[in-house]
N, C-alpha and C. Protein backbone atom coordinates (compact mmCIF):
# COMPACT_ATOMS: atom_id res chain seq x y z
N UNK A 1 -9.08 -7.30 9.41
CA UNK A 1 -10.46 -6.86 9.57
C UNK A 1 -10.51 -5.83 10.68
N UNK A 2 -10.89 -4.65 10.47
CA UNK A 2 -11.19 -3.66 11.35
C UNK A 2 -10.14 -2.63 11.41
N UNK A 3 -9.19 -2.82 10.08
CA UNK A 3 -7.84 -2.41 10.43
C UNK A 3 -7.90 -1.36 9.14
N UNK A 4 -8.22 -2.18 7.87
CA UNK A 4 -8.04 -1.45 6.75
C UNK A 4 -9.56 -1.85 6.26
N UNK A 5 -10.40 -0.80 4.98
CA UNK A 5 -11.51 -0.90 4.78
C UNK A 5 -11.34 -2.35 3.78
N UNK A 6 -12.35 -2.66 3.95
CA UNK A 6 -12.42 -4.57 2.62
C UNK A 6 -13.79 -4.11 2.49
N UNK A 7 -14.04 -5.11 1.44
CA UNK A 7 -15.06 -4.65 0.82
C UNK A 7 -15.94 -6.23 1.08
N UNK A 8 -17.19 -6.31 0.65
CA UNK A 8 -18.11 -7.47 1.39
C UNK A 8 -17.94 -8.82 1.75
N UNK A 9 -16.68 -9.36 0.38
CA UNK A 9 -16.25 -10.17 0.56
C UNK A 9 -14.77 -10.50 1.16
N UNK A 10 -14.56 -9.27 2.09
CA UNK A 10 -13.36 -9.20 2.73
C UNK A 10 -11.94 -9.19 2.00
N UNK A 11 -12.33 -8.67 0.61
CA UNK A 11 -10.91 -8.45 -0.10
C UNK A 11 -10.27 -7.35 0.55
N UNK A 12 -9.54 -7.15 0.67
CA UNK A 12 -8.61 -5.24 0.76
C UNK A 12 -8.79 -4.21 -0.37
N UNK A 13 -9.52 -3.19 0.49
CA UNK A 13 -9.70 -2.33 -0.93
C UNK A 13 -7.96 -1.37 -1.11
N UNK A 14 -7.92 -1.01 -2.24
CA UNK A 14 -6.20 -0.73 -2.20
C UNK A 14 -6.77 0.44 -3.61
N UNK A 15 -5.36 1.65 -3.48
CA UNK A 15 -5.54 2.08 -4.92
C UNK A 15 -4.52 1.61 -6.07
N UNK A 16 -4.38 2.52 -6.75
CA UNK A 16 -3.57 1.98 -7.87
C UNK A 16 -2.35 2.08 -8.00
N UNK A 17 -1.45 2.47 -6.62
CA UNK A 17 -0.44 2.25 -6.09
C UNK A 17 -0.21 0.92 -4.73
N UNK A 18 -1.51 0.70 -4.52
CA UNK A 18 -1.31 -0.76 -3.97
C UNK A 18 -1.61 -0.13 -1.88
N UNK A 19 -1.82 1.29 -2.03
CA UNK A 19 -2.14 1.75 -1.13
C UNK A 19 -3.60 1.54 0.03
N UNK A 20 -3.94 1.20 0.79
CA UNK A 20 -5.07 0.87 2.02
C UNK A 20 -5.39 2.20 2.49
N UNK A 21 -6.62 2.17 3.09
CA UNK A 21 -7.24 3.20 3.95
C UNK A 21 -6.36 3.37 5.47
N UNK A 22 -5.74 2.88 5.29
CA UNK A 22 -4.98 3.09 6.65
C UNK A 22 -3.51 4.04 5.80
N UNK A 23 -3.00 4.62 6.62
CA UNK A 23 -1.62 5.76 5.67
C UNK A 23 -0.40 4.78 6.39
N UNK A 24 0.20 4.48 5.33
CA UNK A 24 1.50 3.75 4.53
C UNK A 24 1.35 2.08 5.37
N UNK A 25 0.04 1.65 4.88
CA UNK A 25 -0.46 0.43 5.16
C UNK A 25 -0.61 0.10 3.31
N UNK A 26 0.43 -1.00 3.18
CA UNK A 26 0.48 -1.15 1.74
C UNK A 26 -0.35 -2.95 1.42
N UNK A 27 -1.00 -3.43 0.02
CA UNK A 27 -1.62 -4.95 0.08
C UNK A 27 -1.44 -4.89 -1.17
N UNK A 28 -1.10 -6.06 -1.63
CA UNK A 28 -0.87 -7.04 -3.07
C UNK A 28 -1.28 -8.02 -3.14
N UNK A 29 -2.01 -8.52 -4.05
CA UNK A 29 -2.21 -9.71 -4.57
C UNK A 29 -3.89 -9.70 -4.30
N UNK A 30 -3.76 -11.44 -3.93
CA UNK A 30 -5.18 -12.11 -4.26
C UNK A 30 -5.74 -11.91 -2.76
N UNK A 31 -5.15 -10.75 -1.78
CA UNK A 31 -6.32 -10.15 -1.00
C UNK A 31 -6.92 -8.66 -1.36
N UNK A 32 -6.36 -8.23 -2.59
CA UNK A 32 -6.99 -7.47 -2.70
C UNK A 32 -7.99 -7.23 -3.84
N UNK A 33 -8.29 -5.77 -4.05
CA UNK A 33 -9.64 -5.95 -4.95
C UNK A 33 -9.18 -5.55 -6.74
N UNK A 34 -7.89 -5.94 -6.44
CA UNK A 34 -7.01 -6.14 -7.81
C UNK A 34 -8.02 -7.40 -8.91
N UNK A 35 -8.41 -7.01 -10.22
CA UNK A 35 -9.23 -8.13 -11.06
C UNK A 35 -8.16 -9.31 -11.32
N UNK A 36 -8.47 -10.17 -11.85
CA UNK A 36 -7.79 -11.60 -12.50
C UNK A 36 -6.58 -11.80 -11.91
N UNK A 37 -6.96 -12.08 -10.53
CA UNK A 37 -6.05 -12.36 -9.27
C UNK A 37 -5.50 -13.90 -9.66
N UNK A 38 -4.00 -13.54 -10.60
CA UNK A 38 -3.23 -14.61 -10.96
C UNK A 38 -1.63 -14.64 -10.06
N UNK A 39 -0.90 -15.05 -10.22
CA UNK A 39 0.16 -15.52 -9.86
C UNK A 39 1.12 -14.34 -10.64
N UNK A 40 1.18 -14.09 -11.48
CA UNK A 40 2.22 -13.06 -12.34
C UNK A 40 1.24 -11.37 -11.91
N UNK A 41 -0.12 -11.90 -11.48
CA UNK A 41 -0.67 -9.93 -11.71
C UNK A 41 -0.05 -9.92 -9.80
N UNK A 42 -0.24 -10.74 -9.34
CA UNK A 42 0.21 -11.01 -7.84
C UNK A 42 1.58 -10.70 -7.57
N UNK A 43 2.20 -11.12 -8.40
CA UNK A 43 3.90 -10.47 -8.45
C UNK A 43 4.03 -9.29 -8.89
N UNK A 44 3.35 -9.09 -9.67
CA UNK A 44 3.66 -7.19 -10.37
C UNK A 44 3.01 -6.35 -9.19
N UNK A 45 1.84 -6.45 -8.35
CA UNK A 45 1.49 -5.94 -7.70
C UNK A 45 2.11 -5.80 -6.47
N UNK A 46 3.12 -6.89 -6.21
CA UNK A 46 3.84 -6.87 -4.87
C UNK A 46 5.05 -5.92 -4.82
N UNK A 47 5.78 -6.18 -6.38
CA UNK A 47 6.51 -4.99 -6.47
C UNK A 47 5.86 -3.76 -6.38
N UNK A 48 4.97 -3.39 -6.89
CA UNK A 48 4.70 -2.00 -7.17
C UNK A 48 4.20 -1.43 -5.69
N UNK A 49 3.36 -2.62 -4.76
CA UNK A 49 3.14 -1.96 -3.44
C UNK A 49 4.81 -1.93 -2.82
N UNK A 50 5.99 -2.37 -3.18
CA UNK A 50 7.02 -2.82 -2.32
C UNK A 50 7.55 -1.64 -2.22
N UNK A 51 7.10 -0.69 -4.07
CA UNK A 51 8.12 0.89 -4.63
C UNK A 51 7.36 1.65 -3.83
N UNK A 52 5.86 1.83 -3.81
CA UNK A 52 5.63 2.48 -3.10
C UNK A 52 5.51 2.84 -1.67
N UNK A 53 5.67 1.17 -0.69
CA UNK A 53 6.21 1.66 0.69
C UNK A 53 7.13 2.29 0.43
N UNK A 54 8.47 2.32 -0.25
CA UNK A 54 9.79 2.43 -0.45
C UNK A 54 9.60 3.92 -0.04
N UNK A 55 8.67 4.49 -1.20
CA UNK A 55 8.63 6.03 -1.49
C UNK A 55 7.88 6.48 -0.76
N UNK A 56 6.97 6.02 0.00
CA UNK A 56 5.95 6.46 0.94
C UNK A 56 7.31 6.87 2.64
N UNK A 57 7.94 5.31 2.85
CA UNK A 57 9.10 5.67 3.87
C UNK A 57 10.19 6.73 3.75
N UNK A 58 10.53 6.92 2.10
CA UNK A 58 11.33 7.82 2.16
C UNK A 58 10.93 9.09 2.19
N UNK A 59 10.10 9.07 2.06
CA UNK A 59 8.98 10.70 2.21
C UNK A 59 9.00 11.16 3.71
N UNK A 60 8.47 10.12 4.01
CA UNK A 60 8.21 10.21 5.50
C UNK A 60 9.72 10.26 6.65
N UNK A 61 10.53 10.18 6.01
CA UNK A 61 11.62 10.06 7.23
C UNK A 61 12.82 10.75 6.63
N UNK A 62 12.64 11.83 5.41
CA UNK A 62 13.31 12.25 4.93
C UNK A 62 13.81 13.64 6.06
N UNK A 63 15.54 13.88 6.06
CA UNK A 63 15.54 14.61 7.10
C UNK A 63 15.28 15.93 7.16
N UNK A 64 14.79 16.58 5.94
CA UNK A 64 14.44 18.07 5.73
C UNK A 64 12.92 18.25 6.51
N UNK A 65 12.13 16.91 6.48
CA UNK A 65 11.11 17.00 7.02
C UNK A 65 11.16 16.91 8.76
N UNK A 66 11.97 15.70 8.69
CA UNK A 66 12.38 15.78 10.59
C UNK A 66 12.89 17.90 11.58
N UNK A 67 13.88 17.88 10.06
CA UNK A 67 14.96 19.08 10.86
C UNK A 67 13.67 20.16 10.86
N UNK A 68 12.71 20.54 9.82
CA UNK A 68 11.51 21.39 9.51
C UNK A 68 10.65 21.28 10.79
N UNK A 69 10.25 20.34 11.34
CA UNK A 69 9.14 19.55 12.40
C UNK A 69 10.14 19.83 13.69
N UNK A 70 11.51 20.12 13.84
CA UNK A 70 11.98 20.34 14.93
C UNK A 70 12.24 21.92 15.29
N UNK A 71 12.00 22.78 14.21
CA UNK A 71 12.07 24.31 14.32
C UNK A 71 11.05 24.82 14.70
């Protein structure tokens, strides 16, 4: 709370990569505002936020971007 936006009933609002209002703040499952918050949509969603930290970190720390940011 106060960290990432939720919505009234304090779910996590997320997009459709599993992404938060905060940048490479990732949420799955039955806190977020994902529908028919089951046990199997809860697992597919954990992977898919897991690929996209993955790809969000490798973006971010990739070294063309470091060596670019140091010229």
């Amino acid at each position: 709370k106060g960290t990432v936006d939720l919505t009234s009933r304090g779910e996590v609002i997320v997009d459709d990569h599993g992404a938060t209002s905060l940048e490479g703040v990732f949420a799955a499952g039955d806190c977020t505002t994902v529908p028919y918050k089951q046990i199997v949509i809860a697992m597919g969603d954990g992977a898919k936020a897991s690929l996209a930290a993955f790809d969000y970190l490798i973006r971010a720390t990739a070294p063309e971007k470091r060596e670019a940011e140091a010229a």
